[in-house]
N, C-alpha and C. Protein backbone atom coordinates (compact mmCIF):
# COMPACT_ATOMS: atom_id res chain seq x y z
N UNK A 1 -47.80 10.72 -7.24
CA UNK A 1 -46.36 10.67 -7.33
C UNK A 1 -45.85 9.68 -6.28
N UNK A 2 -45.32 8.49 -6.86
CA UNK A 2 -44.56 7.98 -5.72
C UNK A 2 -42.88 8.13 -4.96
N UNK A 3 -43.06 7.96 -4.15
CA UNK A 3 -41.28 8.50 -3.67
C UNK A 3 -40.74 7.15 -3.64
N UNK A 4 -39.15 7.18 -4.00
CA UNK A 4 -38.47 6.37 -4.19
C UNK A 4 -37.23 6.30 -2.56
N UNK A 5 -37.33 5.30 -2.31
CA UNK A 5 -36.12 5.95 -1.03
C UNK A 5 -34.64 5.10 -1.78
N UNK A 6 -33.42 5.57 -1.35
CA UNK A 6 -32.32 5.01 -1.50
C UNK A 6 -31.30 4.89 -0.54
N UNK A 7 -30.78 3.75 -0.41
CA UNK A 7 -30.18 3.62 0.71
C UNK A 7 -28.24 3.92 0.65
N UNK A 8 -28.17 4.67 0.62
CA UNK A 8 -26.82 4.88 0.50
C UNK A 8 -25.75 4.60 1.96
N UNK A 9 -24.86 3.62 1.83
CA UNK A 9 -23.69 3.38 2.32
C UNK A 9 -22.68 4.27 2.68
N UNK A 10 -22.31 4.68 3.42
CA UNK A 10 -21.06 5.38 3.46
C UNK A 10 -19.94 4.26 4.62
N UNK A 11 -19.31 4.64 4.35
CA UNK A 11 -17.98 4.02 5.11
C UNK A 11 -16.70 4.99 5.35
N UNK A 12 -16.54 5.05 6.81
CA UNK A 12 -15.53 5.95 7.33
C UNK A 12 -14.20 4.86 7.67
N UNK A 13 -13.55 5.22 6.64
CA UNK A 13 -12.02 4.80 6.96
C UNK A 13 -11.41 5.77 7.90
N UNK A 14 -11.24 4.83 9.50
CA UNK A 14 -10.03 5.77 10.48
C UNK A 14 -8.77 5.66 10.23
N UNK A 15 -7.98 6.37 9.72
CA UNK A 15 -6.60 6.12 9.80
C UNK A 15 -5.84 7.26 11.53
N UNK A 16 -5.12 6.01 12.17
CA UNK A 16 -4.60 6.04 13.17
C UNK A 16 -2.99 6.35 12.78
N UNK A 17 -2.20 7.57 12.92
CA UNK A 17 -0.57 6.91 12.61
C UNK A 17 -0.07 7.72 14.12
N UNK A 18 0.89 6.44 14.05
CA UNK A 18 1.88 6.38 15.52
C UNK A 18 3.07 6.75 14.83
N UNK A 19 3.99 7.33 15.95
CA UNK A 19 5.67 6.97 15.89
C UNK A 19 6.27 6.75 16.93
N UNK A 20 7.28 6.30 16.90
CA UNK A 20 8.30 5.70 18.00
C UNK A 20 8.48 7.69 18.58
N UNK A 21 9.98 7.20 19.23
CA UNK A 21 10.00 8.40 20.28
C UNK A 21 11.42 8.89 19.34
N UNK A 22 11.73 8.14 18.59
CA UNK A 22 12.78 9.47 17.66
C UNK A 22 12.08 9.77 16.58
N UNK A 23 11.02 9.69 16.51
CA UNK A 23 10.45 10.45 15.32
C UNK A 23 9.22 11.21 15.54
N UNK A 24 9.00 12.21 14.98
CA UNK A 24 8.18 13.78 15.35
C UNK A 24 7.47 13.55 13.99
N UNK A 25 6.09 13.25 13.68
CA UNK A 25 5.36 13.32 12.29
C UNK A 25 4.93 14.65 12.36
N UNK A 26 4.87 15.47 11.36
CA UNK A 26 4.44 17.12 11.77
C UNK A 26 3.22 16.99 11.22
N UNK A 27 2.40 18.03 11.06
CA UNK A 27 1.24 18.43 10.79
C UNK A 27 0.95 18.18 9.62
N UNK A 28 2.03 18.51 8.74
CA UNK A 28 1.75 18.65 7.38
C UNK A 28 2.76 17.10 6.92
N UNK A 29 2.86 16.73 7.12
CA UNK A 29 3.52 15.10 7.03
C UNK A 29 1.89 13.90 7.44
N UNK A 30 1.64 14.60 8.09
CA UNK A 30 0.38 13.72 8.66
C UNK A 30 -0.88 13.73 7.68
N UNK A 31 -1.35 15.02 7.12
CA UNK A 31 -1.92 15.22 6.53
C UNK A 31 -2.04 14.87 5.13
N UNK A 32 -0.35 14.95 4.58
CA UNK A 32 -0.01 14.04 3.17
C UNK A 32 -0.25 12.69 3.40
N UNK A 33 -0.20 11.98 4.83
CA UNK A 33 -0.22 10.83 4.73
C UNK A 33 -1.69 9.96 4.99
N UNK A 34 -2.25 11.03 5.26
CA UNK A 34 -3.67 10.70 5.09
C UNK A 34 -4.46 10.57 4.38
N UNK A 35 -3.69 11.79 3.62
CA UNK A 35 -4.32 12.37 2.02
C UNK A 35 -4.05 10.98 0.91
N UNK A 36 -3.35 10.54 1.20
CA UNK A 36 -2.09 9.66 0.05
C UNK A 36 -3.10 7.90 0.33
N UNK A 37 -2.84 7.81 1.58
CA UNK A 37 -3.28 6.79 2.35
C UNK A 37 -5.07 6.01 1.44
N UNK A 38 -5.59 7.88 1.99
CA UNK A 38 -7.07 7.47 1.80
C UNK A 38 -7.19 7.37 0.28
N UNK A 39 -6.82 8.06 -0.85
CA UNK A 39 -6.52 7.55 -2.16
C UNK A 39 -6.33 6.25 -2.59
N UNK A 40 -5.41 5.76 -2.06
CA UNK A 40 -4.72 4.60 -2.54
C UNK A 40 -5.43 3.29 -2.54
N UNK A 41 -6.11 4.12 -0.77
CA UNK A 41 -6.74 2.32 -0.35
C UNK A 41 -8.48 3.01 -0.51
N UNK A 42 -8.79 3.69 -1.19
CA UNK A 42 -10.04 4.02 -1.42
C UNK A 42 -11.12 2.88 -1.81
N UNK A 43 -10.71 1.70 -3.36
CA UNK A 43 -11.19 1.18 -3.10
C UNK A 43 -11.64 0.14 -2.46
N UNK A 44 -11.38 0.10 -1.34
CA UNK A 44 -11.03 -1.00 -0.24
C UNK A 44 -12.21 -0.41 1.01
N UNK A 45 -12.22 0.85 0.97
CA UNK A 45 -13.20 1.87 1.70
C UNK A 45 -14.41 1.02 2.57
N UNK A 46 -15.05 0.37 1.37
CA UNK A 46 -16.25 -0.67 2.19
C UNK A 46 -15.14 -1.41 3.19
N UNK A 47 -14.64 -2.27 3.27
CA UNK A 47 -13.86 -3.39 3.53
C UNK A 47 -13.44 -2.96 4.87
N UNK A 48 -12.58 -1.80 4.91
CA UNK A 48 -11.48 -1.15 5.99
C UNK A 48 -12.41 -0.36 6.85
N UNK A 49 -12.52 -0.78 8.28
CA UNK A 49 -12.88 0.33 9.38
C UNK A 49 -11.98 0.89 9.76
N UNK A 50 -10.41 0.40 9.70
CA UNK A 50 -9.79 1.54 10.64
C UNK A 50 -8.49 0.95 10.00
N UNK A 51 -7.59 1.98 10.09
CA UNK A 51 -6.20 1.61 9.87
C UNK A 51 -4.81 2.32 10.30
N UNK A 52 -4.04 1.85 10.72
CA UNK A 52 -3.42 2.02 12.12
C UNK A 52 -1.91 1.84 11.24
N UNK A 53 -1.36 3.17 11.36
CA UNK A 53 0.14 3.15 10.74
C UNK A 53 0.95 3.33 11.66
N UNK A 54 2.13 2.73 11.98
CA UNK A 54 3.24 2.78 12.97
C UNK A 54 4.43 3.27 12.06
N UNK A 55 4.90 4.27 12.66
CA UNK A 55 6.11 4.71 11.49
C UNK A 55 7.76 4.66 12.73
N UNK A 56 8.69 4.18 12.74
CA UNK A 56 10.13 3.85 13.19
C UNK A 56 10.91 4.21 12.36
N UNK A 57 12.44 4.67 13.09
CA UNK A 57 13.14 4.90 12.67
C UNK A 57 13.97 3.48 13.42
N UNK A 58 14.48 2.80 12.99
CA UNK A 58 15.22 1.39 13.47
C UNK A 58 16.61 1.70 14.29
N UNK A 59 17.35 2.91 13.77
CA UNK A 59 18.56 3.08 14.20
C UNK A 59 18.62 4.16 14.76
N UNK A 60 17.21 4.55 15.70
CA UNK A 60 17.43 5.72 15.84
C UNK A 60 17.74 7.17 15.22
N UNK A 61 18.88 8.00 15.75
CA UNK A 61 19.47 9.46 15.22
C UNK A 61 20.43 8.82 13.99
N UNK A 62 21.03 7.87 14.57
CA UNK A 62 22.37 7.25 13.45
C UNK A 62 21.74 6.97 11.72
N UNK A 63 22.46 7.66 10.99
CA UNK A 63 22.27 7.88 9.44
C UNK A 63 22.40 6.31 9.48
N UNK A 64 21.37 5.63 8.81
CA UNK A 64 22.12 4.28 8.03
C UNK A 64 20.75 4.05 6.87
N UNK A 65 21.37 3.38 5.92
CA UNK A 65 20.26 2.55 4.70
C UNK A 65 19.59 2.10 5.19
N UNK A 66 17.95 1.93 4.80
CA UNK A 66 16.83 0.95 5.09
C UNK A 66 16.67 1.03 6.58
N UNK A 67 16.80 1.87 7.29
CA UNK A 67 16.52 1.89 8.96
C UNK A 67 14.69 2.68 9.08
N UNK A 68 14.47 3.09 8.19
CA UNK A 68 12.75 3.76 8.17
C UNK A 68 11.77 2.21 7.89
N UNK A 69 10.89 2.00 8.58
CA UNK A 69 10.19 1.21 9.03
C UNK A 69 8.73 1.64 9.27
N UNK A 70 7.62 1.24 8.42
CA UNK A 70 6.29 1.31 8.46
C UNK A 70 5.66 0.35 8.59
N UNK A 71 4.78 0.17 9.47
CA UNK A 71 3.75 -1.27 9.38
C UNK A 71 2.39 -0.29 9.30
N UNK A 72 1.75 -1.22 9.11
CA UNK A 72 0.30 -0.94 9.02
C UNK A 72 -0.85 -1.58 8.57
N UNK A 73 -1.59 -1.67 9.53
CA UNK A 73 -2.44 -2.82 9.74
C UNK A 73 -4.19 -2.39 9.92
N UNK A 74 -4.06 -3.45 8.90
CA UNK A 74 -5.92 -2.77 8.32
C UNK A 74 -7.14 -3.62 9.15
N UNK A 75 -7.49 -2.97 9.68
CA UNK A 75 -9.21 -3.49 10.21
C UNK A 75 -9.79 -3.88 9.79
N UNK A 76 -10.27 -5.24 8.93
CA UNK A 76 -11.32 -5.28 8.40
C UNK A 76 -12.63 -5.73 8.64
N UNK A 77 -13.89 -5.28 8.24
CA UNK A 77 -14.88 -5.40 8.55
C UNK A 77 -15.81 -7.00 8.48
N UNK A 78 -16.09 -7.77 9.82
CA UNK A 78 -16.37 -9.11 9.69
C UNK A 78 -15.00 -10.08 9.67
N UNK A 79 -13.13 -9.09 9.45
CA UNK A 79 -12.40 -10.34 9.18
C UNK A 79 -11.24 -9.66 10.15
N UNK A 80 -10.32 -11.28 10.14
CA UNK A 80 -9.13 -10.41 10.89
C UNK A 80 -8.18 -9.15 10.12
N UNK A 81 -7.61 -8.94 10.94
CA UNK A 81 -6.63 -7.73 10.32
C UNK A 81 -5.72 -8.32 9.90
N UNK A 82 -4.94 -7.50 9.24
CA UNK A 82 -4.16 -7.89 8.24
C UNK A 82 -2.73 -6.73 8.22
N UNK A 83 -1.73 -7.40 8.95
CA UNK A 83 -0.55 -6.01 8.90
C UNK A 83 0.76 -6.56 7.83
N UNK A 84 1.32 -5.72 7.08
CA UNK A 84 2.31 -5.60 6.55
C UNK A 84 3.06 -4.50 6.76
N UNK A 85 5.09 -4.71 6.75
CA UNK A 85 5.43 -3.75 6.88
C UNK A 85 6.38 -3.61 5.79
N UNK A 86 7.20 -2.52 5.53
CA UNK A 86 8.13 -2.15 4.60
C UNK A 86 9.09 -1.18 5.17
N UNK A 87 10.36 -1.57 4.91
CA UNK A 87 11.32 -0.98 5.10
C UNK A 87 12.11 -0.29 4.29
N UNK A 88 12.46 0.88 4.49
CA UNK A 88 13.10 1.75 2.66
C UNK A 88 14.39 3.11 3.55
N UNK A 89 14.96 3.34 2.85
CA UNK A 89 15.56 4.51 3.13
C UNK A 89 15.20 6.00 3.59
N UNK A 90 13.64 6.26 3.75
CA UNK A 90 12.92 7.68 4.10
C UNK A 90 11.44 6.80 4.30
N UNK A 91 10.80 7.39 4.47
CA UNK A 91 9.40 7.31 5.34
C UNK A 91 8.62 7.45 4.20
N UNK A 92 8.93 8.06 3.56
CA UNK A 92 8.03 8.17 2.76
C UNK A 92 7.98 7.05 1.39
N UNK A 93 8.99 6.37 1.35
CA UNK A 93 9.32 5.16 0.44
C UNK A 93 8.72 4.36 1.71
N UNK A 94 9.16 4.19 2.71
CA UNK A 94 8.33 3.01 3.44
C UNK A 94 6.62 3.05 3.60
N UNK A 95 6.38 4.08 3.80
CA UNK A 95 4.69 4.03 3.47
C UNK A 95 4.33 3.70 2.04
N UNK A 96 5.00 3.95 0.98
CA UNK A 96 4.70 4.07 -0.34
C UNK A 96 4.74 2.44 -0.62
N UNK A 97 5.74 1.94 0.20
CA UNK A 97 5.97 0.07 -0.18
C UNK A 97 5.12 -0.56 0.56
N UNK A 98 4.67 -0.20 2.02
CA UNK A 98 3.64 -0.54 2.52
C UNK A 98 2.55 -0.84 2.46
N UNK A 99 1.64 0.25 1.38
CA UNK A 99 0.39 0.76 1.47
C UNK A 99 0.48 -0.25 -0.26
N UNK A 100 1.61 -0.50 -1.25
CA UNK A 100 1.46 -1.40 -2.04
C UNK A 100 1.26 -3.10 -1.65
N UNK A 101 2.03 -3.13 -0.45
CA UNK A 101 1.85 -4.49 -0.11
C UNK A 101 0.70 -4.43 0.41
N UNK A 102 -0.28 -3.73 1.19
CA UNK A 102 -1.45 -4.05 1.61
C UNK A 102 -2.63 -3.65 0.21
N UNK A 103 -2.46 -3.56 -0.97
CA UNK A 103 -3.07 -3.30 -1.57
C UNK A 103 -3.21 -4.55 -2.39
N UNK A 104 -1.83 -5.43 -2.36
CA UNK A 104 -1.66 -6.63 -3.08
C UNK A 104 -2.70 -7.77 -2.20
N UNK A 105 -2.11 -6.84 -0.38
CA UNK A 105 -2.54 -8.56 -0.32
C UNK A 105 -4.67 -8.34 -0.25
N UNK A 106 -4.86 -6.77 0.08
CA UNK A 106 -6.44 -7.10 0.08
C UNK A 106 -7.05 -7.97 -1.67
N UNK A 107 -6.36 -6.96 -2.51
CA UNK A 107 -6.67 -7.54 -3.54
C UNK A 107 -6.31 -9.15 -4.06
N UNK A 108 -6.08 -9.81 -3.30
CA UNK A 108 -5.63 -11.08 -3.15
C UNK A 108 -6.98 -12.22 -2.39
N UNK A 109 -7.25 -11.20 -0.83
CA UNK A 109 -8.44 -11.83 0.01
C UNK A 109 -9.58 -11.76 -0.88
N UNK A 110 -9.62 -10.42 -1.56
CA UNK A 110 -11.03 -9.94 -1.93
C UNK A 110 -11.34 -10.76 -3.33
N UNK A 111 -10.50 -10.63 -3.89
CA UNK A 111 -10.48 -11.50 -5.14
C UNK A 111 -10.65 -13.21 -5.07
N UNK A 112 -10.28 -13.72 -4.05
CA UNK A 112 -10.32 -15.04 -3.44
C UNK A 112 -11.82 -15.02 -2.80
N UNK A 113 -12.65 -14.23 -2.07
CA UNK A 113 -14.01 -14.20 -1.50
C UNK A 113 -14.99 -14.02 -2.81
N UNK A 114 -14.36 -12.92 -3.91
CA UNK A 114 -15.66 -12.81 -4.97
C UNK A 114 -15.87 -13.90 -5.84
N UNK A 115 -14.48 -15.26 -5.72
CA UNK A 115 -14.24 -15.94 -6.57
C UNK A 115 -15.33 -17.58 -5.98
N UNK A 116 -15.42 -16.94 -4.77
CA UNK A 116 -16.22 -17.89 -3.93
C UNK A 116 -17.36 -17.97 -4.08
């Protein structure tokens, strides 16, 4: 009988999220956004060592339109990083526009390297 070995890959995406000092991410805000995060950019998984979300509120306590502010900036493995941000009315539209623009632009690099 011969044995076969296989080499399996794994890749640990870190996601890092910050906030400014008027905003409190709770437990369960953090956890959706990890949850949501690691989905989205799953297949990117090889690619991404770490990824680092900054979440702002721009105007502070004061109610105003478009003052929620996300950047987030991806690690990638062998290349520079790569940050985009998005600005929306709640946090959760700004991660949601965010995590599309960094999905455009990997699929943009990656598609430009396989084309190579």
């Amino acid at each position: 009988m011969t044995s076969k070995k296989f080499h399996l890959k794994i890749t640990i995406m870190t996601i890092q999220i910050n906030s400014d000092n008027n905003l409190t991410v709770h437990k369960e805000f953090r956890a959706q956004l990890q949850s949501q995060i690691t989905e989205e950019l799953s297949r990117f998984s090889d690619h991404i060592t770490r990824l680092e979300v900054h979440l702002s509120d721009e105007n502070g306590h004061k109610d105003a339109l478009n003052d929620k502010r996300c950047l987030v900036e991806a690690r990638l493995e062998g290349m520079k990083p790569i940050a985009v941000t998005n600005i929306a009315n709640n946090h959760e539209q700004a991660v949601e526009g965010a995590i599309d623009k960094l999905k455009s632009t990997l699929d943009s690099k990656f598609g430009r390297l396989n084309n190579h």
